[in-house]
N, C-alpha and C. Protein backbone atom coordinates (compact mmCIF):
# COMPACT_ATOMS: atom_id res chain seq x y z
N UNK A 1 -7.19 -7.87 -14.04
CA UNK A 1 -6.59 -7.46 -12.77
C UNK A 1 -7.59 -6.56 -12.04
N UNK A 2 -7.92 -6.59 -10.35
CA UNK A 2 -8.76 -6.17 -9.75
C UNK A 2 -8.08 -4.65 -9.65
N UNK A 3 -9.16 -3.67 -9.73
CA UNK A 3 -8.64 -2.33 -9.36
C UNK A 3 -8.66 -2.39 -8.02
N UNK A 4 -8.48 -3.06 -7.15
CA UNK A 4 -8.30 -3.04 -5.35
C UNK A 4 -6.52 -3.26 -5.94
N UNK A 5 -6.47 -4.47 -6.31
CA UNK A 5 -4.55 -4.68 -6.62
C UNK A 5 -3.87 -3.36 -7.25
N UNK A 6 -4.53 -2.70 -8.38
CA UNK A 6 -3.74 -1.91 -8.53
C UNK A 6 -4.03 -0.28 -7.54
N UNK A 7 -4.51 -0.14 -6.75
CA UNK A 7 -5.04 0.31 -6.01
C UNK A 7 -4.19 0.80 -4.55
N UNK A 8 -3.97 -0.66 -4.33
CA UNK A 8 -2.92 -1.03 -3.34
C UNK A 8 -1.74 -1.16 -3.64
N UNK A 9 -1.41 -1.19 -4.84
CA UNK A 9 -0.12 -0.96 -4.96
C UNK A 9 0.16 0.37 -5.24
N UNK A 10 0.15 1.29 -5.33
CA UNK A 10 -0.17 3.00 -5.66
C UNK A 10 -0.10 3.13 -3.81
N UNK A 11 -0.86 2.79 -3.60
CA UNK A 11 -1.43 3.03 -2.21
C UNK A 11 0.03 3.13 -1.30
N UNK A 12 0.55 1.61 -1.10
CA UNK A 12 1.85 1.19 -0.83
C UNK A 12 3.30 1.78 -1.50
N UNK A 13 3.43 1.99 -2.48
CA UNK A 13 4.50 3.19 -3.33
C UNK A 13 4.65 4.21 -2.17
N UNK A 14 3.25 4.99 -1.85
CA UNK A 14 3.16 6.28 -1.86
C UNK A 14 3.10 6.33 -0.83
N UNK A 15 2.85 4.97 0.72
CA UNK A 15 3.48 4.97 2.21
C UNK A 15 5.10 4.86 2.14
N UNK A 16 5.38 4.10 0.85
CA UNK A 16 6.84 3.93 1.41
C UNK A 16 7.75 5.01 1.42
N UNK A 17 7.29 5.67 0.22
CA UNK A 17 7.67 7.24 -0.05
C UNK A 17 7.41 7.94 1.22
N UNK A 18 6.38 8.11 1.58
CA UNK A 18 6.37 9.20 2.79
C UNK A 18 6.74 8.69 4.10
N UNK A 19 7.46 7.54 4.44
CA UNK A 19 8.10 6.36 5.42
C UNK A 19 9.31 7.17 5.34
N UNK A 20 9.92 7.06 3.73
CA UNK A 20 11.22 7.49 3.88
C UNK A 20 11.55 8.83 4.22
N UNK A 21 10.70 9.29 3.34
CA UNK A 21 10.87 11.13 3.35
C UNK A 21 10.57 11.23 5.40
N UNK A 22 9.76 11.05 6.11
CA UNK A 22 9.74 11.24 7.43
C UNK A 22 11.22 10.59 7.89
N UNK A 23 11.82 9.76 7.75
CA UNK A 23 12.84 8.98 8.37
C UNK A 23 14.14 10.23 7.71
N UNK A 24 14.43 10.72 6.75
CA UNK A 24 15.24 11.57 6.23
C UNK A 24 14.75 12.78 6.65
N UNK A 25 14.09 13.39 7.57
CA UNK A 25 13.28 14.52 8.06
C UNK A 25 13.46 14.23 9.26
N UNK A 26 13.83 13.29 10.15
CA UNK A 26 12.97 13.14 11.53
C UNK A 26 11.75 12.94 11.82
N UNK A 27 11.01 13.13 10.94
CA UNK A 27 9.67 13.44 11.43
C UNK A 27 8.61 12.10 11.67
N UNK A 28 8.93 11.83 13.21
CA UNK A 28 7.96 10.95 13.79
C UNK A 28 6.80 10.01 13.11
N UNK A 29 6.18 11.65 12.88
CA UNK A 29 4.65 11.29 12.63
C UNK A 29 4.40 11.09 11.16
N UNK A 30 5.21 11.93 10.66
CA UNK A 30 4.98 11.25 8.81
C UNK A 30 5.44 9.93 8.79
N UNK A 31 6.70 9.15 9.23
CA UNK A 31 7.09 7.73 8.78
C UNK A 31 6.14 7.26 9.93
N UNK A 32 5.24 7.24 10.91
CA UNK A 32 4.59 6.13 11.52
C UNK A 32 3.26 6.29 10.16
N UNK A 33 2.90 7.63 9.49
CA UNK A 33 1.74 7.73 8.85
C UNK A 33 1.70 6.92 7.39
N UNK A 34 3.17 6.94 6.91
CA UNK A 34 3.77 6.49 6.07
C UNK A 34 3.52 4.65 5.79
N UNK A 35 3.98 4.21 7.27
CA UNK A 35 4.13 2.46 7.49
C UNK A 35 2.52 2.32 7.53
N UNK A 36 1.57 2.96 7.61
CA UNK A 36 0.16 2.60 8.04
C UNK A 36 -0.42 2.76 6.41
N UNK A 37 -0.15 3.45 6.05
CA UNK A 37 -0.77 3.64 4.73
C UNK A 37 0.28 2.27 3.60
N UNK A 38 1.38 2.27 3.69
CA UNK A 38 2.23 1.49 2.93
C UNK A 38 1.53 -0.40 3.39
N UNK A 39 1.00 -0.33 4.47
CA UNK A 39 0.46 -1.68 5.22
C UNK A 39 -0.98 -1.30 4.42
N UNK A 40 -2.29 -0.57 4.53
CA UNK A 40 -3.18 -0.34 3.90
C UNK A 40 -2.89 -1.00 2.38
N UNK A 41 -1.67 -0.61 2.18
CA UNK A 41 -1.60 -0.56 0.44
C UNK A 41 -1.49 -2.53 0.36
N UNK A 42 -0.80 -2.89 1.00
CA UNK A 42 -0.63 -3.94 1.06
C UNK A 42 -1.92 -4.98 1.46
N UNK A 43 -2.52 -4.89 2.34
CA UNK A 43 -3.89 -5.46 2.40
C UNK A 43 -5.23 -5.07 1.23
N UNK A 44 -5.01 -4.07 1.06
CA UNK A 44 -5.66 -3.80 -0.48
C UNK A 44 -5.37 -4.73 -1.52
N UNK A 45 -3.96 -4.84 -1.92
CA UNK A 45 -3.36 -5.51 -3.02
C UNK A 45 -3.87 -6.67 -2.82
N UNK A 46 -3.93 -7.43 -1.57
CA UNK A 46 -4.03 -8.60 -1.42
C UNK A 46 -5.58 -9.30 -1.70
N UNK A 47 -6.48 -8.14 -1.33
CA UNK A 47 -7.84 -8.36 -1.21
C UNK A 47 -8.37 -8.66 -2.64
N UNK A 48 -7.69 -7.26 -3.66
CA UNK A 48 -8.06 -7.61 -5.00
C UNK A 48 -7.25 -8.88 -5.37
N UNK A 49 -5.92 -9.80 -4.64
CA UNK A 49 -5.49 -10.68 -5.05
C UNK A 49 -6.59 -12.12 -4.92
N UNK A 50 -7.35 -11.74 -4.35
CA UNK A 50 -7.97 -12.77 -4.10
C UNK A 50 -9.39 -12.46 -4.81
N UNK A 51 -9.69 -11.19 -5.08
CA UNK A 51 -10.96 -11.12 -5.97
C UNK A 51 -10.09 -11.92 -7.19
N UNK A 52 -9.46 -11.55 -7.68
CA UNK A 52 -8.74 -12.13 -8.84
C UNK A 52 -8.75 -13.88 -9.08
N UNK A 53 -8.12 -14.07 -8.50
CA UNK A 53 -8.45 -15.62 -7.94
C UNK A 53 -9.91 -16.28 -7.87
N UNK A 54 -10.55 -15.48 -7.22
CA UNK A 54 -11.94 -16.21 -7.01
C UNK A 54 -12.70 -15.94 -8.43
N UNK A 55 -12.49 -14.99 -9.16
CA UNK A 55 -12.97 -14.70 -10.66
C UNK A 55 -12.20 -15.50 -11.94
N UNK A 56 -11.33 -16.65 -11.51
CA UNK A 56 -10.39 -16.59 -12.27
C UNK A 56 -9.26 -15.83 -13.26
N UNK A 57 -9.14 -14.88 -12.48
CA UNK A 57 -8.49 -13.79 -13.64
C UNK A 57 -6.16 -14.25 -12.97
N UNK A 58 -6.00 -14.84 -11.78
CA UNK A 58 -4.84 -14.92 -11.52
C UNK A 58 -3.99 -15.81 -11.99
């Protein structure tokens, strides 16, 4: 497994977490900072999904 996948998934956990915590706060700017990093986490995951793939490891 590519450390970009597990990478991005950590990555994504830890936007969705601070998505929610801003949305249970009000706070604007943490859940827009939250969805950007939780999307980061997600294009990460994907990137090592495809190192994976192209190495045969998926």
């Amino acid at each position: 497994m590519d450390k970009d996948r597990i990478d991005g998934a950590l990555k994504n956990a830890a936007g969705s977490v601070k998505e929610a915590t801003g949305k249970v706060l009000g706070d604007t700017k943490l859940e827009t900072e939250g969805a950007a990093e939780k999307a980061a986490g997600k294009v990460q995951n994907a990137v090592g999904g495809v190192k994976d793939t192209v190495r045969g490891d998926a």
